[in-house]
Protein backbone atom coordinates (compact mmCIF):
# COMPACT_ATOMS: atom_id res chain seq x y z
CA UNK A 1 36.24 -8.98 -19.56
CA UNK A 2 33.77 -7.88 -22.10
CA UNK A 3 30.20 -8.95 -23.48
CA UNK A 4 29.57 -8.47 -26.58
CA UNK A 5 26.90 -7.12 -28.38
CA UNK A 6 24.91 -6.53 -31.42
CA UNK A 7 25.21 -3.28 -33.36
CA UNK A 8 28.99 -3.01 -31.84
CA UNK A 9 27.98 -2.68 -28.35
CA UNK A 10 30.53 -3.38 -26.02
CA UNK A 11 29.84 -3.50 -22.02
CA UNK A 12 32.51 -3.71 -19.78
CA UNK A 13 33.34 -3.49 -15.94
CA UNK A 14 34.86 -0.44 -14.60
CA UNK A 15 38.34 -1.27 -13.92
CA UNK A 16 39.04 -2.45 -17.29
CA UNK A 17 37.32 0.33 -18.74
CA UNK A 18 40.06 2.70 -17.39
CA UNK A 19 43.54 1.40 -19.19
CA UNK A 20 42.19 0.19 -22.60
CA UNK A 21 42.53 1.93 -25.79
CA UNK A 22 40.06 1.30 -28.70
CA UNK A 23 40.58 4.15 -30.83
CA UNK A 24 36.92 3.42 -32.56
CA UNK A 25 34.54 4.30 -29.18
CA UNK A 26 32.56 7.17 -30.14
CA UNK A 27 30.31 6.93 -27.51
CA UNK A 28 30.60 6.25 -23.65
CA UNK A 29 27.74 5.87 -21.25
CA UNK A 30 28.27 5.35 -17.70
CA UNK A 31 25.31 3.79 -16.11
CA UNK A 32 25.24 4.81 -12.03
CA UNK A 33 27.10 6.63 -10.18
CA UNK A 34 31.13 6.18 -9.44
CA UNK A 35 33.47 6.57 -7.00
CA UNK A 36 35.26 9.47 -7.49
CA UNK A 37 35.60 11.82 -10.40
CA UNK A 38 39.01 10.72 -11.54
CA UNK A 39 37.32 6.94 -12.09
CA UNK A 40 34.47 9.10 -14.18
CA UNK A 41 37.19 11.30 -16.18
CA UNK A 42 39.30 8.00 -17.09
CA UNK A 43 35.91 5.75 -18.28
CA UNK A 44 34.65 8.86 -20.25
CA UNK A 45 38.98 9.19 -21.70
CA UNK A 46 37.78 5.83 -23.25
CA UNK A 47 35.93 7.45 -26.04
CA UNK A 48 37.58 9.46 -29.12
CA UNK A 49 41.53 8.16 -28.65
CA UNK A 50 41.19 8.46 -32.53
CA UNK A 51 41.13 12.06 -33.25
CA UNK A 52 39.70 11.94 -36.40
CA UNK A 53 35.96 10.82 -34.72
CA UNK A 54 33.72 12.89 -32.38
CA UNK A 55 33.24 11.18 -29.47
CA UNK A 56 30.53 11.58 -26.57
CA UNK A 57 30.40 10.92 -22.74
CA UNK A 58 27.16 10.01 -20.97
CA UNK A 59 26.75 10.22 -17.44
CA UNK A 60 24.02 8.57 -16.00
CA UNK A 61 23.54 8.77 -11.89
CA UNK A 62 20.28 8.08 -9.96
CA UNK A 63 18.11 10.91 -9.74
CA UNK A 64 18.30 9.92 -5.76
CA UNK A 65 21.41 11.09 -5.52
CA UNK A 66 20.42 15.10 -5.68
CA UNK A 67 17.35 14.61 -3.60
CA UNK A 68 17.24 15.52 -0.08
CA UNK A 69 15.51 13.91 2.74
CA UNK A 70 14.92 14.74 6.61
CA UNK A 71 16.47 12.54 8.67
CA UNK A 72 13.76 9.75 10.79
CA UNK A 73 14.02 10.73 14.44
CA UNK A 74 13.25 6.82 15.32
CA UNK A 75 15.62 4.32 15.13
CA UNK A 76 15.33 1.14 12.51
CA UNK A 77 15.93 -2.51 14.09
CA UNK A 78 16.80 -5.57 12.28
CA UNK A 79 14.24 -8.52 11.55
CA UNK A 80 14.84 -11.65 11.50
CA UNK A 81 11.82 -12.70 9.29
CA UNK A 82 12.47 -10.33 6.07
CA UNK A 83 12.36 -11.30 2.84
CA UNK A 84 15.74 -12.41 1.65
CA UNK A 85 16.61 -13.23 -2.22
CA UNK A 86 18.25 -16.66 -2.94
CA UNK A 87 18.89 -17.29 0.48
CA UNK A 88 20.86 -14.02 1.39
CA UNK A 89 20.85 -11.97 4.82
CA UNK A 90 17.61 -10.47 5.72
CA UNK A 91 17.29 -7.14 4.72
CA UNK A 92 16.37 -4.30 6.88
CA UNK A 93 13.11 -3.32 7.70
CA UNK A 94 11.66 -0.05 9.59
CA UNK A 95 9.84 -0.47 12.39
CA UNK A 96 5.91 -0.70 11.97
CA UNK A 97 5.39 2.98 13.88
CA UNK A 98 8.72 4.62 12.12
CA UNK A 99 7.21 7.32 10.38
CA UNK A 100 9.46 8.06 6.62
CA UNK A 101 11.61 11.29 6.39
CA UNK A 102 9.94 13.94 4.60
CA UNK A 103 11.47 14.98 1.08
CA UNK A 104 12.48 17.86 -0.04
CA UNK A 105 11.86 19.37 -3.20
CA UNK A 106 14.06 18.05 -6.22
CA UNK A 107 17.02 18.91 -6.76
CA UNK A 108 18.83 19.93 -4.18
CA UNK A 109 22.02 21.66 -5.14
CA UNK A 110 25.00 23.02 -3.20
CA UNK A 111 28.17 24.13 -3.43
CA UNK A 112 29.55 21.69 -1.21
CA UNK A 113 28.25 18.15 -0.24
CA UNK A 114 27.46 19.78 3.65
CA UNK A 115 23.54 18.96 4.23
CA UNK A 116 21.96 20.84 7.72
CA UNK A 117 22.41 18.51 10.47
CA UNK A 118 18.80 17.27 10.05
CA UNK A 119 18.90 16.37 6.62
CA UNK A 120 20.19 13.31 4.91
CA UNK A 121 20.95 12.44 1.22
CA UNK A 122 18.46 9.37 0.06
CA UNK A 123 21.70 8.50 -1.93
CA UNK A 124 25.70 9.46 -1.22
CA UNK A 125 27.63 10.36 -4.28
CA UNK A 126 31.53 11.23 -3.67
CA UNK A 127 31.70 15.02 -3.38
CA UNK A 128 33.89 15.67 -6.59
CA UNK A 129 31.43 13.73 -8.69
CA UNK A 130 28.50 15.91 -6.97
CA UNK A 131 30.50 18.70 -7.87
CA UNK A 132 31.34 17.69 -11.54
CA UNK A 133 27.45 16.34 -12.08
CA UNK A 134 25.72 19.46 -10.04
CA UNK A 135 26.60 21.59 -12.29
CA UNK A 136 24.63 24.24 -13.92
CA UNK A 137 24.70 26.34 -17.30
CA UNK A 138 26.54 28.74 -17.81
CA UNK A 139 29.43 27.11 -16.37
CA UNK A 140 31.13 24.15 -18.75
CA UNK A 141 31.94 21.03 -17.51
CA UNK A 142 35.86 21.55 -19.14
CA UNK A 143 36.47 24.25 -16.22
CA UNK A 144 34.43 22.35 -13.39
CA UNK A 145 36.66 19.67 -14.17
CA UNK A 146 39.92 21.40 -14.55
CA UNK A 147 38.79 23.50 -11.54
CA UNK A 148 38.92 20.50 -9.56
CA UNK A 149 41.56 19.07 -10.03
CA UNK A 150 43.57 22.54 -10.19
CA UNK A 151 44.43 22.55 -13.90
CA UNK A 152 45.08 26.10 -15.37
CA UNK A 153 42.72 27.17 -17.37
CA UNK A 154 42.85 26.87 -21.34
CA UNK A 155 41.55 28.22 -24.20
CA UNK A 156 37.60 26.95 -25.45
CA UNK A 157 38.23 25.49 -28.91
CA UNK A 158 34.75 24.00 -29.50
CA UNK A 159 31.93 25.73 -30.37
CA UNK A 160 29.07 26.15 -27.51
CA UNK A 161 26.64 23.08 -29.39
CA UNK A 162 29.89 20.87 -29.31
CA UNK A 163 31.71 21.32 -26.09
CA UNK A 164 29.17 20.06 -23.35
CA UNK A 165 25.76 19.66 -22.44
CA UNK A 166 26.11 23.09 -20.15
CA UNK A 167 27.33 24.90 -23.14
CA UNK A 168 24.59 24.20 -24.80
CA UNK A 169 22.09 25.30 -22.19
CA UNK A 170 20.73 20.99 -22.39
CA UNK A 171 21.81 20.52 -18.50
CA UNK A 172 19.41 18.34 -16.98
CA UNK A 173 19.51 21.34 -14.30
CA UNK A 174 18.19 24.38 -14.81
CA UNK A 175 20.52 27.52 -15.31
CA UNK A 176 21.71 29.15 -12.76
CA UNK A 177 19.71 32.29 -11.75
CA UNK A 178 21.13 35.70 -12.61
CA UNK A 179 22.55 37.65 -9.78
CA UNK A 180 19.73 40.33 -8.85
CA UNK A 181 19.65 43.47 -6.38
CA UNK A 182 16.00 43.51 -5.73
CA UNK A 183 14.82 47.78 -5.20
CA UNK A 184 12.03 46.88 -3.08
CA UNK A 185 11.86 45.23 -0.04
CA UNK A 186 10.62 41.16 -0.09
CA UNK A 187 7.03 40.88 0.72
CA UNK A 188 5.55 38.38 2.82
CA UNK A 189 3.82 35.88 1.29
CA UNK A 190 0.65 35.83 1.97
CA UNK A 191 -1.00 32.76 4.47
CA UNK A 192 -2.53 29.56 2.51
CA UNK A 193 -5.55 28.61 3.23
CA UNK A 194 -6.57 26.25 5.58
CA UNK A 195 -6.50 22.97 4.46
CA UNK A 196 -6.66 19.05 6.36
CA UNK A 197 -2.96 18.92 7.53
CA UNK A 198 -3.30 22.94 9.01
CA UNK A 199 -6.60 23.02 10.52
CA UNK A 200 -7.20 21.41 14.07
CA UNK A 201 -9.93 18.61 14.45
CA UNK A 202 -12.88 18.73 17.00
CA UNK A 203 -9.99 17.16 19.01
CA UNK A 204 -7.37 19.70 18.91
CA UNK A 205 -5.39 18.18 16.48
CA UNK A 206 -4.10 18.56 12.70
CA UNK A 207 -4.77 15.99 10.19
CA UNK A 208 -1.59 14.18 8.23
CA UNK A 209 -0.95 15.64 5.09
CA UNK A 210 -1.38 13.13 2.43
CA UNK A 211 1.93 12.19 0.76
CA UNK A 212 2.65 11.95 -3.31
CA UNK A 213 2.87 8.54 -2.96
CA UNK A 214 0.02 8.21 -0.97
CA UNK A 215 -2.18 10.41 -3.50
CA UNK A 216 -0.60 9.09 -6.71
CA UNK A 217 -0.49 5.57 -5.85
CA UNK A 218 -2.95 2.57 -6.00
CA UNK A 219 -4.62 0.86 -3.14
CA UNK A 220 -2.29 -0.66 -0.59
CA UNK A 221 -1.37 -4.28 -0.37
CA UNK A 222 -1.26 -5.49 3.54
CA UNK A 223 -0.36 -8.16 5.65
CA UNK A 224 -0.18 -11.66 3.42
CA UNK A 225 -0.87 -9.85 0.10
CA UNK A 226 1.94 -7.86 0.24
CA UNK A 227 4.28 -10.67 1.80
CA UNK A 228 3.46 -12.74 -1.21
CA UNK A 229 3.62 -9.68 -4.10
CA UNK A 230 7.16 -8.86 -2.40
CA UNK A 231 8.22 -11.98 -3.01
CA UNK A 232 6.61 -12.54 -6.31
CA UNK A 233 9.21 -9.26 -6.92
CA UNK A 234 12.01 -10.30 -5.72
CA UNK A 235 11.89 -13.48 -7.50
CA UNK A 236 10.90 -11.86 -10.80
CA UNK A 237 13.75 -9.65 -9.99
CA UNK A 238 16.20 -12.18 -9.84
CA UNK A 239 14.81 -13.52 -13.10
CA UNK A 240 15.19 -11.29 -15.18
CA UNK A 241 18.54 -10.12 -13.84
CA UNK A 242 20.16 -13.60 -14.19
CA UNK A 243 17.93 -13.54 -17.37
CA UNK A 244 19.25 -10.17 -19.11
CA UNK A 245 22.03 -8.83 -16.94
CA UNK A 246 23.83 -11.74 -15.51
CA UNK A 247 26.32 -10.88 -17.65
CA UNK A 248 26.86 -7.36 -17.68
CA UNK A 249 29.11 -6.58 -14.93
CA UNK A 250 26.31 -4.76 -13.16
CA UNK A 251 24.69 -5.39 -9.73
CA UNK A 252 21.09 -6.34 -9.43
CA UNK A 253 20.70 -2.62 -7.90
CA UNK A 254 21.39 -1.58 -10.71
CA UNK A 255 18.25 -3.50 -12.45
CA UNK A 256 16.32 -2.31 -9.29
CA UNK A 257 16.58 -1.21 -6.23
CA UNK A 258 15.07 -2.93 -3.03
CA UNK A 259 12.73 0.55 -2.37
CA UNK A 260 11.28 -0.06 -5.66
CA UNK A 261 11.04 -3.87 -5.07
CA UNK A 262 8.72 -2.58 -2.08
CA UNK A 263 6.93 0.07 -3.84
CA UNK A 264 5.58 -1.99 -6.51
CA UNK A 265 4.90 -4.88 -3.69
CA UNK A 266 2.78 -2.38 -1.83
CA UNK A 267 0.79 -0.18 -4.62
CA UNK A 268 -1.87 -2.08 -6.70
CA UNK A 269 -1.29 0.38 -10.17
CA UNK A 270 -4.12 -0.30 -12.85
CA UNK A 271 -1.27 0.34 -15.83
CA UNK A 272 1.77 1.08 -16.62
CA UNK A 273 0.70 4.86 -17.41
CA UNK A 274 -0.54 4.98 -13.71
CA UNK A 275 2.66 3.46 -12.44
CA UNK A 276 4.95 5.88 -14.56
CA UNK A 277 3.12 8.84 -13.28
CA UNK A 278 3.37 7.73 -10.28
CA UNK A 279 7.22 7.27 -10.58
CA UNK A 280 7.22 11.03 -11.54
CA UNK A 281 5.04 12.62 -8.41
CA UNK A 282 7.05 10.76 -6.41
CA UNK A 283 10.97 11.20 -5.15
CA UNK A 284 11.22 7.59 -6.96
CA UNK A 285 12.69 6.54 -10.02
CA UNK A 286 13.14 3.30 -12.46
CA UNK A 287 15.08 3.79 -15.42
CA UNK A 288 13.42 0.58 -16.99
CA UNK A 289 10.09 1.06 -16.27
CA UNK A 290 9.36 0.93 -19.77
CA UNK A 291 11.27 -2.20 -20.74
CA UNK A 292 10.03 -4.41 -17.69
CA UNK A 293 6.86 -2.51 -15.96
CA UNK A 294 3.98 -4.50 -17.94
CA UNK A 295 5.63 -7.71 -16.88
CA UNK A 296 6.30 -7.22 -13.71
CA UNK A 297 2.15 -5.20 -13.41
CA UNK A 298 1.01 -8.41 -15.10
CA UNK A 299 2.78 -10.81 -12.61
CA UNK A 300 0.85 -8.73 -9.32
CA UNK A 301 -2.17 -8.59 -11.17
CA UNK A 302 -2.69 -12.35 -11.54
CA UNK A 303 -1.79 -12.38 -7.95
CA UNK A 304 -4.55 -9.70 -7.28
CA UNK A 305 -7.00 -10.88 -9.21
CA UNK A 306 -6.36 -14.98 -7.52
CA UNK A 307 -6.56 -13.01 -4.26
CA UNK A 308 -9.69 -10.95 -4.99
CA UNK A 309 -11.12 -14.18 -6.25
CA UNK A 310 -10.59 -16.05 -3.11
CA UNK A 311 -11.66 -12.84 -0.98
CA UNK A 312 -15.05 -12.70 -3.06
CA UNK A 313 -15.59 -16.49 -2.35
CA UNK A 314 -14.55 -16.15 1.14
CA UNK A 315 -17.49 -12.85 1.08
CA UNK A 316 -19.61 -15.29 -0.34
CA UNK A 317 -19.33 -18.07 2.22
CA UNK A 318 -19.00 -15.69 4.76
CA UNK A 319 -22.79 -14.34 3.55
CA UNK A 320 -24.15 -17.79 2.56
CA UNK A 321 -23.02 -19.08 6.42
CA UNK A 322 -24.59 -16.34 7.85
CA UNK A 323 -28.14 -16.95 5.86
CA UNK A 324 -27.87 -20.20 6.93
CA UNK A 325 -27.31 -19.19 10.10
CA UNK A 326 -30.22 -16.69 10.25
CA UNK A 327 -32.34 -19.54 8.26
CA UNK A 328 -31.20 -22.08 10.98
CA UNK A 329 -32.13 -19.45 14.13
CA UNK A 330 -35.47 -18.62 12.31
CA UNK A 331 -36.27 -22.30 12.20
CA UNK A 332 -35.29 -22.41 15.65
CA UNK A 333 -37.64 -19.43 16.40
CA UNK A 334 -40.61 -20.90 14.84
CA UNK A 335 -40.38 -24.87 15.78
CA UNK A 336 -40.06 -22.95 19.70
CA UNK A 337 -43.07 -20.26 18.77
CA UNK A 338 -45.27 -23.90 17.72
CA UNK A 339 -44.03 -25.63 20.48
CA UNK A 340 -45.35 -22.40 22.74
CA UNK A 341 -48.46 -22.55 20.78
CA UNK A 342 -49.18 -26.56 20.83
CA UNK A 343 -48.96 -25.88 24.82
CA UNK A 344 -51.03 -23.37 25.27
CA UNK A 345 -53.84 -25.41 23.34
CA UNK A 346 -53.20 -28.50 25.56
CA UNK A 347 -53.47 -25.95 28.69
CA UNK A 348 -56.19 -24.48 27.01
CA UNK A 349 -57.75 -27.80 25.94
CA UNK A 350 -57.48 -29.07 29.92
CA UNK A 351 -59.09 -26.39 31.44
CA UNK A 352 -61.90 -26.56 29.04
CA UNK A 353 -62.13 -30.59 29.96
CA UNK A 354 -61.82 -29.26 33.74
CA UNK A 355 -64.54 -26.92 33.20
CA UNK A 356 -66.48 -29.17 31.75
CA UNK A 357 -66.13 -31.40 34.40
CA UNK A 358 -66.93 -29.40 36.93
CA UNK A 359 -69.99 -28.37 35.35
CA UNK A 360 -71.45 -31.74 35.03
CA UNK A 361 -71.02 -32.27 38.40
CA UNK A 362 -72.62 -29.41 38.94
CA UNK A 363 -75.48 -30.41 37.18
CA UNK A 364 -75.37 -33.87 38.77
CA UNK A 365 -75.26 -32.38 42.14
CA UNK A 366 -78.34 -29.90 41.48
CA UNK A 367 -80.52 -32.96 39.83
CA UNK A 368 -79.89 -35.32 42.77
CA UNK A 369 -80.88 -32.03 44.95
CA UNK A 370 -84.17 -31.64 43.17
CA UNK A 371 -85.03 -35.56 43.15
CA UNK A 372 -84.56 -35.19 47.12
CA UNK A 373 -86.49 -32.35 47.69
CA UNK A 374 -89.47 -33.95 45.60
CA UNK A 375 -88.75 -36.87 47.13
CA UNK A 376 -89.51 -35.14 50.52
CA UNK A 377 -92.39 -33.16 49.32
CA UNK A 378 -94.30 -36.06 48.14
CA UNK A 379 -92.94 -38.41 51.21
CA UNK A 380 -95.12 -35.42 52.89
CA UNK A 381 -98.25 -35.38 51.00
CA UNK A 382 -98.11 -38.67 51.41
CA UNK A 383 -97.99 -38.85 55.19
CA UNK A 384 -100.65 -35.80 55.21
CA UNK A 385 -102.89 -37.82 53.21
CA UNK A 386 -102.46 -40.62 55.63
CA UNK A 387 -103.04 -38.36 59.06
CA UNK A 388 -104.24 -35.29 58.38
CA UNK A 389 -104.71 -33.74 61.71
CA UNK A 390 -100.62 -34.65 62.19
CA UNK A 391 -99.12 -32.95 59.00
CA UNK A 392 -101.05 -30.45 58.01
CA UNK A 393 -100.75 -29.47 54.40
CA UNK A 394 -99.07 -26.02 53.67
């Protein structure tokens, strides 16, 4: 039924928050939003039954609940391979080409809980509690409430500082504006200038504006990486849950949510200053940032640094196979550039031994012509000498 705590903390469920009375609760914090504002009124009826105390109420919803979002215009399927956490149902998963809704500027309030027809909440809250939460100074939270629920109205007996937050202009909205009958006519405001998402490319086309998240964030974990950081998450996740709020009544949404289980999968952040100001340019939002960030940043980083590691020593062998490989062809290149050289020596060395050959017979042929024609001549001296009148000599 209850846990309890040091320093007389008590933590309870809601529905037996709503009957008990402990006349000694001076304080009550509600942590997330509720389902209707009669639940809120009877949790928050908790504190002060002993009128002799001053009690407080603490609301505490998801800053995603007054944020406004356009609505995808592609439909999200199912996949059978997602992540899952202690063996539960996949989760769903955009498509790969769904491009996110656009947000719009925070917070969004209205007088009802009617959005245009293309825009979405990121998170529903039950109308009367947007109505009670929503609202802004100098309205008091006693008259939104008995507004609501058609109570007549009844005299303030608490000074501004002690009624609510909106009496004493603390609202974690800002006032409202002052109504205002402007003299002059509204002015146009005058055109921006041109920046990458306005001005058309060589192509004809406009660049895509960079997101907050996209600007604010680290680099991005892909493929593998960020399959095994999103689970290193999730199981951290259910650690630390079953570790510190097992106990507490709470759901592990409330610990985190699965959109920050995948933004701190998917964003390498050096700190936890770079994470928390990235939490705060961005529509997203983690309550225990502080408490659990530099574990959790730790956790990815070992996992970054073992998979930069590997990826350097994969770079390395990737560059020490292809020296090799260059080493190897260059071998190649010179045992073929010798083996064309060693060739052309023997080709030159055989037509050298042809050559010389040749001329050697050539010089055998001209010495056995020049024996034979002395060998004639003196054959005819010889038969001159012998019969003169018959061979004459020339």
């Amino acid at each position: 039924m209850y846990v309890s705590l040091p320093s007389s903390l008590c933590i309870g469920v809601s529905y037996v928050l709503q009957c008990q009375d402990i006349p000694d609760i001076s304080i009550v914090i509600r942590f997330g939003a509720v389902d209707s504002l009669e639940q809120l009124k009877q949790e928050m009826g908790r504190a002060g039954r002993d009128p002799q105390i001053f009690a407080q109420a603490h609301f505490l919803v998801e800053k995603s609940c007054f944020q406004a979002q356009k609505k995808s215009t592609r439909k999200k399927q199912k996949t059978t391979n997602a992540a899952t956490i202690d063996g539960g149902e996949p989760r769903d998963r955009p498509e790969a080409n769904d491009a996110p809704a656009e947000s719009i500027e925070f917070p969004v309030l209205l007088d009802d809980d009617k959005l245009p027809d293309n825009l979405q909440w990121r998170k529903k809250l039950n109308p009367g509690v947007r109505y009670y939460a929503a609202a802004q100074h100098p309205d008091c939270r006693r008259d939104v409430s008995d507004e609501y629920f058609g109570n007549p109205v009844r005299e303030r007996v608490l000074a501004n500082a002690l009624c609510c937050d909106l009496c004493a202009n603390d609202g974690p909205f800002p006032p409202k504006a002052p109504e205002t009958h402007p003299t002059t006519p509204p002015t146009h405001p005058q055109s921006t200038a041109s920046s990458t998402a306005t001005t058309p490319n060589n192509n004809g086309k406009r660049g895509r504006r960079a997101a907050a998240s996209d600007t604010d964030a680290g680099a991005k974990r892909r493929g593998g990486h960020l399959t095994e950081c999103k689970e290193i998450v999730e199981r951290w996740a259910t650690e630390m849950y079953e570790k510190d709020w097992a106990d507490s009544g709470l759901t592990s949404d409330v610990f985190i949510t699965d959109t920050m289980i995948t933004y701190l999968a998917h964003n390498r952040f050096s700190s936890l200053a770079h994470l928390r100001n990235s939490l705060e340019r961005s529509t997203r939002s983690w309550g225990l940032v502080e408490d659990y960030g530099n574990d959790i940043l730790g956790r990815l980083a070992r996992v970054d640094q073992r998979r930069d590691d590997e990826r350097h020593r994969q770079e390395a062998e990737r560059v020490q196979r292809q020296l090799e490989q260059q080493e190897k062809r260059e071998r190649k290149e010179r045992e073929a550039r010798e083996r064309e050289a060693a060739a052309a020596a023997r080709l030159l060395e055989r037509r050298l031994r042809i050559e010389a050959a040749e001329m050697e017979r050539q010089r055998k042929a001209d010495a056995r012509e020049l024996q034979r024609q002395h060998r004639v001549q003196r054959d005819h001296l010889e038969a001159c000498r012998k019969n003169p009148t018959t061979y004459p000599i020339i």
